[in-house]
C-alpha atoms as a PDB file:
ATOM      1  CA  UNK A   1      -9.502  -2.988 -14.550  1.00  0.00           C
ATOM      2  CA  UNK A   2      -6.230  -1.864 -13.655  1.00  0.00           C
ATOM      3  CA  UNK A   3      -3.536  -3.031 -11.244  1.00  0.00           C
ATOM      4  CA  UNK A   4      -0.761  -1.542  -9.964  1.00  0.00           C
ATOM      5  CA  UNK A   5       1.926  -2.597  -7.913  1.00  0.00           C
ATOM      6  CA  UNK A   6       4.236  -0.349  -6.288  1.00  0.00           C
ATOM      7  CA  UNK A   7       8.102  -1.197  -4.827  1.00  0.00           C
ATOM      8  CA  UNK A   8      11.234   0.832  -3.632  1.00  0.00           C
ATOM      9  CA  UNK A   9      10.248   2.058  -0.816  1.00  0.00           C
ATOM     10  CA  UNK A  10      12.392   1.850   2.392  1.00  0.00           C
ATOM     11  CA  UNK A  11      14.253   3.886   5.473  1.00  0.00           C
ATOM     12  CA  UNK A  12      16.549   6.571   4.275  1.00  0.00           C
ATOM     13  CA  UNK A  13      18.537   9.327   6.437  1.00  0.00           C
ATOM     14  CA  UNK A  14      17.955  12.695   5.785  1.00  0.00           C
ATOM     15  CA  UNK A  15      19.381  14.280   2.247  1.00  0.00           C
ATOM     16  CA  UNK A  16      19.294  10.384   0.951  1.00  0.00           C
ATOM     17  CA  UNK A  17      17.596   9.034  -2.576  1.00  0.00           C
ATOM     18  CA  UNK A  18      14.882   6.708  -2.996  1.00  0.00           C
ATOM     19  CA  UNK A  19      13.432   5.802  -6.065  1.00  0.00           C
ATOM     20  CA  UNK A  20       9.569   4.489  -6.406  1.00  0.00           C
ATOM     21  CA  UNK A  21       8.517   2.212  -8.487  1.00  0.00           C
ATOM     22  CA  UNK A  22       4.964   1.630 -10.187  1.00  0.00           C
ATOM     23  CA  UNK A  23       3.885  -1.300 -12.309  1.00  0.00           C
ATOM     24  CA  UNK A  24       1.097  -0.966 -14.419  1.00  0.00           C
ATOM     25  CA  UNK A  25      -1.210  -3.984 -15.157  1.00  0.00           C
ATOM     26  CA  UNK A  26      -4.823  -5.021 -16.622  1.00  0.00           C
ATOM     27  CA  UNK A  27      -6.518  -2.808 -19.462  1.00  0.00           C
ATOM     28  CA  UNK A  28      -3.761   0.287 -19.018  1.00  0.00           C
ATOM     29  CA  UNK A  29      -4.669   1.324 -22.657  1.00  0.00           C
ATOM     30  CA  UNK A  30      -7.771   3.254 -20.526  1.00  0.00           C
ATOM     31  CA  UNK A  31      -5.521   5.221 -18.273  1.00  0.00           C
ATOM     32  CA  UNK A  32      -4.105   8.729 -19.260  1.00  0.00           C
ATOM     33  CA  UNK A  33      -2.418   9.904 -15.710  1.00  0.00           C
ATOM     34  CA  UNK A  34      -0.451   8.297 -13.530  1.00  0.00           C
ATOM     35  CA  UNK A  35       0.381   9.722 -10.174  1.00  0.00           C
ATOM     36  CA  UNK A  36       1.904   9.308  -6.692  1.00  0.00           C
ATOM     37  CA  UNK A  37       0.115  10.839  -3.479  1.00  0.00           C
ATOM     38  CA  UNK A  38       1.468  10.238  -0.462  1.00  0.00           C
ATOM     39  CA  UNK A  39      -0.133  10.072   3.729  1.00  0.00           C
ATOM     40  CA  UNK A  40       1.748  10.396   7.137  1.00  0.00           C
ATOM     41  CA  UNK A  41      -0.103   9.798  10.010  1.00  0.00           C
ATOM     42  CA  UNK A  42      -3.132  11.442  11.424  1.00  0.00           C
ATOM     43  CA  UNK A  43      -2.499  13.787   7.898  1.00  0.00           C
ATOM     44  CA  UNK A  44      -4.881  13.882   4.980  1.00  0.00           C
ATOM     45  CA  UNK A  45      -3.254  12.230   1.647  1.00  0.00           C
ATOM     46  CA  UNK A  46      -1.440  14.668  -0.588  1.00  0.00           C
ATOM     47  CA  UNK A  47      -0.767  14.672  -4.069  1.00  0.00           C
ATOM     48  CA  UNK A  48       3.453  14.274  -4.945  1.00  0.00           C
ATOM     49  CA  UNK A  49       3.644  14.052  -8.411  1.00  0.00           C
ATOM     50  CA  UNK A  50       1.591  13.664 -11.843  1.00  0.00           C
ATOM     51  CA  UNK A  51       2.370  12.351 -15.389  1.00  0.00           C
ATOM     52  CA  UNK A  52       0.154  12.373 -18.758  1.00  0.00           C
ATOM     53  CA  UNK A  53       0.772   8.815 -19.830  1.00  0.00           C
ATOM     54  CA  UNK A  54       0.043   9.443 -23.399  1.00  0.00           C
ATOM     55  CA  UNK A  55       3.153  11.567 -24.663  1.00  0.00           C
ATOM     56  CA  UNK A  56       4.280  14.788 -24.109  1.00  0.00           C
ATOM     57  CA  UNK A  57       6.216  16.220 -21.398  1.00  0.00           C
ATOM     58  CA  UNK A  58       3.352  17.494 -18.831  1.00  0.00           C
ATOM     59  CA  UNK A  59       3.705  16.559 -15.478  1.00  0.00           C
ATOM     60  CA  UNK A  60       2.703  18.031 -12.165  1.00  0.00           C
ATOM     61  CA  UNK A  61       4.430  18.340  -8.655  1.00  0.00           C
ATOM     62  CA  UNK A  62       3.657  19.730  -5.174  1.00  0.00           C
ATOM     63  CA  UNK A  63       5.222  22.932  -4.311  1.00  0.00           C
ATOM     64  CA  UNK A  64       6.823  20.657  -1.396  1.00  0.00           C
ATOM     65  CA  UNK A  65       8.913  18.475  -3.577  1.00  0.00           C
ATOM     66  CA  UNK A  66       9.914  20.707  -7.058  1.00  0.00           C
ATOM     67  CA  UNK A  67      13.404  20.288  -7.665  1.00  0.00           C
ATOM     68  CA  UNK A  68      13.577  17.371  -5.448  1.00  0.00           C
ATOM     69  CA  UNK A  69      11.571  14.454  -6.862  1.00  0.00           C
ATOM     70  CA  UNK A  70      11.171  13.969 -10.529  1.00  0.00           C
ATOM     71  CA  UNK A  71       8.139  11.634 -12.049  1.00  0.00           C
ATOM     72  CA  UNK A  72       9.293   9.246 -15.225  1.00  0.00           C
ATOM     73  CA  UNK A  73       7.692   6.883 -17.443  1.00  0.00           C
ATOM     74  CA  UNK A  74       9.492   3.782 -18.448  1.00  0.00           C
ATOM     75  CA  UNK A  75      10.195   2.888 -22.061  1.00  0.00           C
ATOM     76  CA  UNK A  76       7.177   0.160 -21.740  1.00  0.00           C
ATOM     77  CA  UNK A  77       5.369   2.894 -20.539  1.00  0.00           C
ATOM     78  CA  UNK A  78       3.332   0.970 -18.231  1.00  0.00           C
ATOM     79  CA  UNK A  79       5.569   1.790 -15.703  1.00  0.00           C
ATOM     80  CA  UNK A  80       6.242   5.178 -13.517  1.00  0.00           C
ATOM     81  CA  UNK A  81       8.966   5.875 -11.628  1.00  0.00           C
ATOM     82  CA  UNK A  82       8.939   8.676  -8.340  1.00  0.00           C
ATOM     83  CA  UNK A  83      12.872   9.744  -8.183  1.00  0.00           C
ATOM     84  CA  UNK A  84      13.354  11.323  -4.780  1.00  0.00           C
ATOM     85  CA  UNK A  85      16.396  12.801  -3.648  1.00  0.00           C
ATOM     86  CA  UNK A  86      17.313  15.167  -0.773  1.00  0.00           C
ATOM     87  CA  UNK A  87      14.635  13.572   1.349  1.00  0.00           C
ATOM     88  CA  UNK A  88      13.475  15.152   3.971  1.00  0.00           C
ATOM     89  CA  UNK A  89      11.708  13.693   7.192  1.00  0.00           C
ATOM     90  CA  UNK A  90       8.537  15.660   6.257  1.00  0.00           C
ATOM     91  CA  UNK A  91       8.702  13.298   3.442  1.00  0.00           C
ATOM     92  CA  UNK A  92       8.004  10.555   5.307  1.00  0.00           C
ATOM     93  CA  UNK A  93       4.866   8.149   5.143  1.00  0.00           C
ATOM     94  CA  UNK A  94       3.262   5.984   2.806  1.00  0.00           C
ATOM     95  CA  UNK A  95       3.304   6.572  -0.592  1.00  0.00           C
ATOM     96  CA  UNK A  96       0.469   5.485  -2.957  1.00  0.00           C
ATOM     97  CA  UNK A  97       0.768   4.854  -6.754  1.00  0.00           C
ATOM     98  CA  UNK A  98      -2.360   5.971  -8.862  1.00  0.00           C
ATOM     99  CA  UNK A  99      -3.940   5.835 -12.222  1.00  0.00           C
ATOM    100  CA  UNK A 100      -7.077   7.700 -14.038  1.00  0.00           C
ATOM    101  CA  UNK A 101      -9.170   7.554 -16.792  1.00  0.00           C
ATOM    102  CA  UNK A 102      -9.713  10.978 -17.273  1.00  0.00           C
ATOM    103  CA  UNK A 103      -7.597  13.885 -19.182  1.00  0.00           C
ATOM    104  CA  UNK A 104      -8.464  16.552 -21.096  1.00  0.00           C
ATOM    105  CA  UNK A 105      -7.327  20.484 -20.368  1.00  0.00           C
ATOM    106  CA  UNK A 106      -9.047  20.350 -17.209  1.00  0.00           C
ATOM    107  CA  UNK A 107      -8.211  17.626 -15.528  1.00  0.00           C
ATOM    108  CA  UNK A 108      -6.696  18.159 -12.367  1.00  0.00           C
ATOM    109  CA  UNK A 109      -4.203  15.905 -11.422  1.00  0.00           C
ATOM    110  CA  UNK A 110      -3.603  16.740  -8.052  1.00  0.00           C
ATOM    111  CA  UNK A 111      -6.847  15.815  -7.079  1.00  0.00           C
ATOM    112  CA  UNK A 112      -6.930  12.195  -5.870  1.00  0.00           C
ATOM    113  CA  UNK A 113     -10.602  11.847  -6.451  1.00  0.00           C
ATOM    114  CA  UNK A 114     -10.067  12.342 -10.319  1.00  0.00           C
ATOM    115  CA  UNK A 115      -8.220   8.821 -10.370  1.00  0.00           C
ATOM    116  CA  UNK A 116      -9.838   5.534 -10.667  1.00  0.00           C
ATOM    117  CA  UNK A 117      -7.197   3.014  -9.306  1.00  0.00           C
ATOM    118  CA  UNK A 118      -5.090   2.765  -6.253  1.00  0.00           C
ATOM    119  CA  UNK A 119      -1.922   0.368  -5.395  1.00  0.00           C
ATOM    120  CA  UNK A 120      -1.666  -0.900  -1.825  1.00  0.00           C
ATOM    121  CA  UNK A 121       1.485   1.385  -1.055  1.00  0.00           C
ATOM    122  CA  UNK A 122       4.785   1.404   0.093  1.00  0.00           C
ATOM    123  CA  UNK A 123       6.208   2.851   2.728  1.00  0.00           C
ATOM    124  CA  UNK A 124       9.013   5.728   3.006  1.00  0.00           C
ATOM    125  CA  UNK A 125      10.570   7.039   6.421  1.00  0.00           C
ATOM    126  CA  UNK A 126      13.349   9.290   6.514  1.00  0.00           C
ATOM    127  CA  UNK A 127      15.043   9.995   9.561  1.00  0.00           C
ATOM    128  CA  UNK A 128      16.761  13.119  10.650  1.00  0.00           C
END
């Protein structure tokens, strides 16, 4: 099993920073992507960002938040970090950290089904 723990969420105004945090716990030696997806309300969840967790430089983003947000790994690279700047109020809601199994050329990372654990999230509102 894996846990994960996400933090850094909070209010921001419009064309503010946030950075996410996402902490990585249990048998993480399984895991191969890590990810954040995000959900305002009464919308479906929506994939934000993607990282291969075993080297390399391949991540994924939305079309909604290239050159905005940028997905890290820390150096104990059990840890992923969402930076999000120029935040907009569209990028409001709750933002979930998740990790899967899976890999491989086609693995799809923007698919939230492909991912085997969730955190509880945290919460992002930017105002206008």
């Amino acid at each position: 099993q894996v846990q994960l723990v996400e933090s850094g969420g909070g209010s921001v105004q419009a064309g503010g920073s946030l950075r996410l945090s996402c902490a990585a716990s249990g048998y993480t030696v399984s895991t191969n992507y890590m990810g954040w997806f995000r959900q305002a309300p009464g919308k479906e969840r929506e994939a934000v960002a993607a990282i291969y967790t075993r080297g390399g430089d391949s991540t994924y983003y939305a079309d909604s938040v290239k050159g905005r947000f940028t997905i890290s790994q820390g150096n104990a690279k059990n840890t992923v970090y969402l930076q999000m700047n120029s935040l907009k109020p569209e990028d409001s809601g709750m933002y979930y950290c998740a990790a899967a199994n899976g890999g491989g050329t086609y693995f799809e990372p923007w698919r939230g089904e492909r991912y085997n654990y969730w955190g509880q999230g945290t919460q992002v509102n930017v105002s206008s």
